[in-house]
C-alpha atoms as a PDB file:
ATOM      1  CA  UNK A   1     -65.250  31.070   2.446  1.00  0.00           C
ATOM      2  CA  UNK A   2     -63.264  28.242   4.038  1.00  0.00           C
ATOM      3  CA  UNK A   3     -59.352  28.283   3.955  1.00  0.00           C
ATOM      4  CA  UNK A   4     -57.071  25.796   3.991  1.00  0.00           C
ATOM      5  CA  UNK A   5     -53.396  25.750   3.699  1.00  0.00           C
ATOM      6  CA  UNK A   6     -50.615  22.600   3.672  1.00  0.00           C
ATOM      7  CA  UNK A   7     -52.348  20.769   1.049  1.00  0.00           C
ATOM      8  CA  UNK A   8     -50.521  21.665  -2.202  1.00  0.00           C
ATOM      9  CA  UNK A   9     -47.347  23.282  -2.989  1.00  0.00           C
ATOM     10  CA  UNK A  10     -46.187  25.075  -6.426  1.00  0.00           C
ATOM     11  CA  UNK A  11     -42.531  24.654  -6.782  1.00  0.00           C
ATOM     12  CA  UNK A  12     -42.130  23.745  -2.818  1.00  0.00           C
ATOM     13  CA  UNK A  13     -44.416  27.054  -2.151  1.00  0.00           C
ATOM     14  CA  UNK A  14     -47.538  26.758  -0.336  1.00  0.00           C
ATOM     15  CA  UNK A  15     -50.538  27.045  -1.253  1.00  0.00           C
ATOM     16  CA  UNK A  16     -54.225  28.222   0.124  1.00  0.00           C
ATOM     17  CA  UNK A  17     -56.963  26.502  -0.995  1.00  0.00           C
ATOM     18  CA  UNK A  18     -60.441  28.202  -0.773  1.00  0.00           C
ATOM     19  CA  UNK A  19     -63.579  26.232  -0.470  1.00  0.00           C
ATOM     20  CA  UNK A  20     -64.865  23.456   1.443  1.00  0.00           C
ATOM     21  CA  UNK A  21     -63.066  19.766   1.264  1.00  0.00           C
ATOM     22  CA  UNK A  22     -64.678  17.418  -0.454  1.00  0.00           C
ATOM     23  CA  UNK A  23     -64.675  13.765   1.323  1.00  0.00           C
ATOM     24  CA  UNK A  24     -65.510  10.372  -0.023  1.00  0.00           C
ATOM     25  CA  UNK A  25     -69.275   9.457   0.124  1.00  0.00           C
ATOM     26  CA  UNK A  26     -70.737  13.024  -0.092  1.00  0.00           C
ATOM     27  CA  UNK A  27     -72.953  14.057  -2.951  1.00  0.00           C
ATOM     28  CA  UNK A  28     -70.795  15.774  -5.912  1.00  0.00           C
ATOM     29  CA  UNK A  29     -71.493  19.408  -6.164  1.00  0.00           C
ATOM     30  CA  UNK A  30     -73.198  20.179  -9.131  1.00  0.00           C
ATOM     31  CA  UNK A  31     -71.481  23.151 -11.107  1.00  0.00           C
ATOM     32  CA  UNK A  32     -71.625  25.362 -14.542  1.00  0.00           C
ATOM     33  CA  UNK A  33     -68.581  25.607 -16.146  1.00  0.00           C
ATOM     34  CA  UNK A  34     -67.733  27.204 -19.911  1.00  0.00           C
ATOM     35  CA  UNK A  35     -67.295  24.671 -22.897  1.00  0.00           C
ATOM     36  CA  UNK A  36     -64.901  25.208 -25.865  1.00  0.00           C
ATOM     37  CA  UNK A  37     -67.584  26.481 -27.680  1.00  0.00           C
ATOM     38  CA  UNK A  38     -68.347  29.455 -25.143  1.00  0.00           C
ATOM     39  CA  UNK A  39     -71.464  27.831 -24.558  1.00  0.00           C
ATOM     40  CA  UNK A  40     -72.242  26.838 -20.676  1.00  0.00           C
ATOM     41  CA  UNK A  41     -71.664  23.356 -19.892  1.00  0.00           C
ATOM     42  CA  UNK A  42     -73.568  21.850 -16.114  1.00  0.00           C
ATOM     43  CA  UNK A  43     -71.987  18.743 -14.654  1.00  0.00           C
ATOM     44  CA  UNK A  44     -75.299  17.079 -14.044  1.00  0.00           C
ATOM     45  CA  UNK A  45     -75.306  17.121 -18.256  1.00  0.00           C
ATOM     46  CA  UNK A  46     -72.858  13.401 -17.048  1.00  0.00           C
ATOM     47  CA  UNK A  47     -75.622  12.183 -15.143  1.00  0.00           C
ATOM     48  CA  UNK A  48     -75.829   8.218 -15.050  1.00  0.00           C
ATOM     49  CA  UNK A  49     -72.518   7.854 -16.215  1.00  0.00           C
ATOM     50  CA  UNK A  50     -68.916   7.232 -13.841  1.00  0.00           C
ATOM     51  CA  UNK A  51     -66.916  10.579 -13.698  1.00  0.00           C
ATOM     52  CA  UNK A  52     -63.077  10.802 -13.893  1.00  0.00           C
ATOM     53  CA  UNK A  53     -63.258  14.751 -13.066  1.00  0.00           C
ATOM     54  CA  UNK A  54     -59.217  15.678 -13.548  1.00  0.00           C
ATOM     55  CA  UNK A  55     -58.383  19.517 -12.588  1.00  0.00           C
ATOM     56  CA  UNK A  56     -55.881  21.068 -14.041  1.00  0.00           C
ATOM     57  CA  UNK A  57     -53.568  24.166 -13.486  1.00  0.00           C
ATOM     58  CA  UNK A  58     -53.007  24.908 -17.113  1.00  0.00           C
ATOM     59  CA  UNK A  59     -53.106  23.034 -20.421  1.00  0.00           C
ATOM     60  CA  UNK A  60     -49.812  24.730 -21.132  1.00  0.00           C
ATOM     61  CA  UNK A  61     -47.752  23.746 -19.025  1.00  0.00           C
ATOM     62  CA  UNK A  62     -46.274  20.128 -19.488  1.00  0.00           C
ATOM     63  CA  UNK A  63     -47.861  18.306 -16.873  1.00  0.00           C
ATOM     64  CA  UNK A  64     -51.499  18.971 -17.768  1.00  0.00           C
ATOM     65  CA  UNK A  65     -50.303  18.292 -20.850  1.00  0.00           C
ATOM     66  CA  UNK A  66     -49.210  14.660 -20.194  1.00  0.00           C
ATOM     67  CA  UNK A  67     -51.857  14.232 -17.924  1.00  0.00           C
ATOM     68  CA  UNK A  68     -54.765  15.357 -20.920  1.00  0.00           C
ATOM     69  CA  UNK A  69     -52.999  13.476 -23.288  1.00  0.00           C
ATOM     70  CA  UNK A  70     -52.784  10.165 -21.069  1.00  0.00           C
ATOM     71  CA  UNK A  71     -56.408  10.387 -20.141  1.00  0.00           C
ATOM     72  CA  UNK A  72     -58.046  11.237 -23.280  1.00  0.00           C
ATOM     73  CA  UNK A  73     -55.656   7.577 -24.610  1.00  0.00           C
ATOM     74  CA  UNK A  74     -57.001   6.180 -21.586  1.00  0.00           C
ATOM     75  CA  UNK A  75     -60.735   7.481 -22.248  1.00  0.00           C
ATOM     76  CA  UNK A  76     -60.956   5.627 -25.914  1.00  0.00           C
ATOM     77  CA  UNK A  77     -60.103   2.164 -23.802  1.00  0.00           C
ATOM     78  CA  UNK A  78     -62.943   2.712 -20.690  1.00  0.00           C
ATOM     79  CA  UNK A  79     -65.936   2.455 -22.620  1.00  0.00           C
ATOM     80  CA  UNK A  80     -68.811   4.570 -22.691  1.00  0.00           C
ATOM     81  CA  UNK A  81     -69.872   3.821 -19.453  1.00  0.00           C
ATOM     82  CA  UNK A  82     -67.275   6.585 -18.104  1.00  0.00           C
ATOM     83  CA  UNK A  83     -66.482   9.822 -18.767  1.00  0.00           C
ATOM     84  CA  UNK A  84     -63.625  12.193 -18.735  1.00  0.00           C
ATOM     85  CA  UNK A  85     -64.278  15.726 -17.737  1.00  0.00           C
ATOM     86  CA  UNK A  86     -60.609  17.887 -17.809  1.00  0.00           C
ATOM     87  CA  UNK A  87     -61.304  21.157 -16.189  1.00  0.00           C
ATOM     88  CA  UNK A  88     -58.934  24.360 -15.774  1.00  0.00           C
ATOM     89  CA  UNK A  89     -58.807  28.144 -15.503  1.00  0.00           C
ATOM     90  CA  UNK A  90     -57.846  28.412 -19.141  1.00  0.00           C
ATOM     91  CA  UNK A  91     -59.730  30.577 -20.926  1.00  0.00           C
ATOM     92  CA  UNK A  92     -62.182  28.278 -23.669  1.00  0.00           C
ATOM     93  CA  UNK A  93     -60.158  29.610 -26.587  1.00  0.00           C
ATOM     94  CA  UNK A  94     -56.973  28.192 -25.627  1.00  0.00           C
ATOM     95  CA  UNK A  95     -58.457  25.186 -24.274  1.00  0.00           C
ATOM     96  CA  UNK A  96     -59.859  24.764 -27.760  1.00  0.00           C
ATOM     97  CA  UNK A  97     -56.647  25.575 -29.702  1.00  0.00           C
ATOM     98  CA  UNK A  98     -54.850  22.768 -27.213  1.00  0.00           C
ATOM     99  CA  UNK A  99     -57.078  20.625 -28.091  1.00  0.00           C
ATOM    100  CA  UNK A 100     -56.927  20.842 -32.088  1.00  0.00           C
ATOM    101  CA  UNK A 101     -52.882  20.914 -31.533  1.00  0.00           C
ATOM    102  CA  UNK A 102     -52.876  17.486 -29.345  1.00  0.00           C
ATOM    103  CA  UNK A 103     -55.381  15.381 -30.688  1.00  0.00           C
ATOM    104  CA  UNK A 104     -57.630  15.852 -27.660  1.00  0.00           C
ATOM    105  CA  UNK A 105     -60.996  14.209 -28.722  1.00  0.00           C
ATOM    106  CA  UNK A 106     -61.943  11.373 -26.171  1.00  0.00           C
ATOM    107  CA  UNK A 107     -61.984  14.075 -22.984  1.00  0.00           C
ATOM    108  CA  UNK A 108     -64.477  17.038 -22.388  1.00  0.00           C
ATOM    109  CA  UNK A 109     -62.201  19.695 -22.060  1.00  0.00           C
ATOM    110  CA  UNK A 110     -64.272  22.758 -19.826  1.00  0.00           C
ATOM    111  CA  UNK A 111     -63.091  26.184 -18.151  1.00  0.00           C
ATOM    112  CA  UNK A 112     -63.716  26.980 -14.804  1.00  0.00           C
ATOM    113  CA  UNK A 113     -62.175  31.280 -15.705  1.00  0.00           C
ATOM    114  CA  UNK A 114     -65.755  32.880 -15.659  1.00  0.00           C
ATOM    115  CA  UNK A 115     -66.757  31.909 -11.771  1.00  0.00           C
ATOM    116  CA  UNK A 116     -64.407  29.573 -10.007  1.00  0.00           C
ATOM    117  CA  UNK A 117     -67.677  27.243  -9.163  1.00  0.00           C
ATOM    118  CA  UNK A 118     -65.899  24.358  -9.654  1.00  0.00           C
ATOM    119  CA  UNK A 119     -62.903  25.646  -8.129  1.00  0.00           C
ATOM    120  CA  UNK A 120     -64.371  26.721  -4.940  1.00  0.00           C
ATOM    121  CA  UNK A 121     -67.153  23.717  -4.889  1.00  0.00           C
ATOM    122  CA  UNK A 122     -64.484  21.261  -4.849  1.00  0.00           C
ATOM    123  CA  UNK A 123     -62.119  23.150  -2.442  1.00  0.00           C
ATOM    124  CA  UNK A 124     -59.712  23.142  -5.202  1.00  0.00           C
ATOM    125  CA  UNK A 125     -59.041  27.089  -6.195  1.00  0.00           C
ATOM    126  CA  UNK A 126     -55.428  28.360  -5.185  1.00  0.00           C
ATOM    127  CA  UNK A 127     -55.959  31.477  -3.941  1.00  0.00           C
ATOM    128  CA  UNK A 128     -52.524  32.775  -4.673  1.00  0.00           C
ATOM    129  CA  UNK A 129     -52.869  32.076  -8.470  1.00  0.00           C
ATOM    130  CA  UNK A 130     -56.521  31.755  -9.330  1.00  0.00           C
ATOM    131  CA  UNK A 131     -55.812  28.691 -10.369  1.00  0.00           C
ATOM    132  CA  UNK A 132     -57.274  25.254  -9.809  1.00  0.00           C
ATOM    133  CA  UNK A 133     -54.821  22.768  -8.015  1.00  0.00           C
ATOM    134  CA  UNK A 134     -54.083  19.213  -9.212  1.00  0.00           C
ATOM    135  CA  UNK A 135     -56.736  16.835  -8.477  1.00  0.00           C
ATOM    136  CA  UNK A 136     -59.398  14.091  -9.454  1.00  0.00           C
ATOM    137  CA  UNK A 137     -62.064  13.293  -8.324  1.00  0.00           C
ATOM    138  CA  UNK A 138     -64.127  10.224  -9.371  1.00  0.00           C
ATOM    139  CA  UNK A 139     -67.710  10.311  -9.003  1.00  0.00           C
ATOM    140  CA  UNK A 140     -70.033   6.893  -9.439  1.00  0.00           C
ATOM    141  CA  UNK A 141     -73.519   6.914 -11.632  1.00  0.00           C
ATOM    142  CA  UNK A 142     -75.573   8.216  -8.522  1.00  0.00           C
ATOM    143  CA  UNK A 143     -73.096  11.336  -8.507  1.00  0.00           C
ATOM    144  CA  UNK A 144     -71.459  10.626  -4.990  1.00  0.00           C
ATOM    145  CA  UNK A 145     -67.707  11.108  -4.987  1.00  0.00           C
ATOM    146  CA  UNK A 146     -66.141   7.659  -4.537  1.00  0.00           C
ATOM    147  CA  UNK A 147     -62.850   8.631  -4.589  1.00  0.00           C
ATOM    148  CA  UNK A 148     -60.166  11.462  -4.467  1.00  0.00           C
ATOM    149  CA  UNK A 149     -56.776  12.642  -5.281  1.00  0.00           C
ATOM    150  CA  UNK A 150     -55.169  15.694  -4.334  1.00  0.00           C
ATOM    151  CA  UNK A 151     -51.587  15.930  -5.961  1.00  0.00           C
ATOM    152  CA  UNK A 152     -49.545  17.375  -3.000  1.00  0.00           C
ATOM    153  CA  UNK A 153     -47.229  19.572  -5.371  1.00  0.00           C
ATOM    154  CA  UNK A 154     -48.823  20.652  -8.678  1.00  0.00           C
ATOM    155  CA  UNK A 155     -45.505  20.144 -10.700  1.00  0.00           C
ATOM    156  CA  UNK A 156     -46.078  16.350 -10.281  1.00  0.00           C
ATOM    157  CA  UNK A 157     -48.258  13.851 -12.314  1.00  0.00           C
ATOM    158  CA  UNK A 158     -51.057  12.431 -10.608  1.00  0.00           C
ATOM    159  CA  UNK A 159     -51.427   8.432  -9.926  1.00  0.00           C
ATOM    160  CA  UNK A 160     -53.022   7.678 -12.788  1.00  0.00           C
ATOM    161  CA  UNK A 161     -53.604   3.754 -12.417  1.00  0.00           C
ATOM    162  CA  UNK A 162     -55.263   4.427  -8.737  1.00  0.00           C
ATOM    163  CA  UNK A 163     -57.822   6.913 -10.593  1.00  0.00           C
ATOM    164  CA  UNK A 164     -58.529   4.644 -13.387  1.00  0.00           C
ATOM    165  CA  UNK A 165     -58.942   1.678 -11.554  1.00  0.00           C
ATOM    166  CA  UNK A 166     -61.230   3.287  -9.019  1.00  0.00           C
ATOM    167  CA  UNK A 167     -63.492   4.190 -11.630  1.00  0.00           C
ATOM    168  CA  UNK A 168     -63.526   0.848 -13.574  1.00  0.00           C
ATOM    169  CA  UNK A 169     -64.839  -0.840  -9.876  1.00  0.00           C
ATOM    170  CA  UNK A 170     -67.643   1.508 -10.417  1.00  0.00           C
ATOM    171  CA  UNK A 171     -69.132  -0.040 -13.655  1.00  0.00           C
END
């Protein structure tokens, strides 16, 4: 499995992601991932639609929580023409409990804990932590990524207007 280190930090540490990088105009990797219900949830179930995929470390900690909570406001204001797909490590239950506790409703929340597919598809798994690193990726109607953001230290909120407004040019 591919390596690669001085993308992302945690706390001014470096990081090594495993997997392949993903680049603008390839096909987006399908996946299987686990939804808050335990049951399994595919990517290509978002077929047809504009994907804001936004990975997350942990729903816990205070950045994914901002960063949840501002895209599932933003999500009620896109239309139904694109979805929000919030993926971390966290184990379904939690995600679920998060969820009910913040009002999450407009964003599929899924975990990535059972395989890492996601994780390692996307080039996105820390390897130090098991843990996803910071990043979006948005992916048009014909499932080719159209654009990318990989948050150079985890601790810090992504740009949220360049993510939203590359996937409104895609409607």
């Amino acid at each position: 499995m591919t390596e690669r280190t001085g993308v992302v930090t945690v706390s001014g540490n470096p990081m090594t992601l495993l997997g392949d990088e993903i680049k603008v105009g390839e096909k987006a990797p399908g996946f299987e991932a686990v939804g808050n219900d335990m049951q399994p949830f595919t990517f290509s179930e978002l077929a047809g639609k504009v994907v804001i995929i936004s990975a997350v470390t942990s729903l816990d900690t205070s950045v994914c929580d901002v960063e949840t909570r501002r895209f599932n406001t933003e999500a009620g204001k896109l239309g139904e023409g694109i979805a929000i797909l919030t993926i971390s490590m966290d184990l379904p239950f939690a995600q679920k409990r998060w969820c009910g506790a913040a009002g999450v409703d407009q964003v599929q929340v899924v975990s990535d804990y059972k395989t890492a597919e996601f994780g390692e598809k996307y080039g996105v798994l820390m390897k130090e932590l098991r843990l996803l690193a910071r990043s979006l990726f948005v992916v048009d109607r014909d499932g080719i990524v159209q654009y990318i953001q990989i948050v150079d230290e985890v601790s810090h909120e992504p740009d949220y207007d360049a993510v939203l407004a590359a996937a409104r040019e895609l409607l």
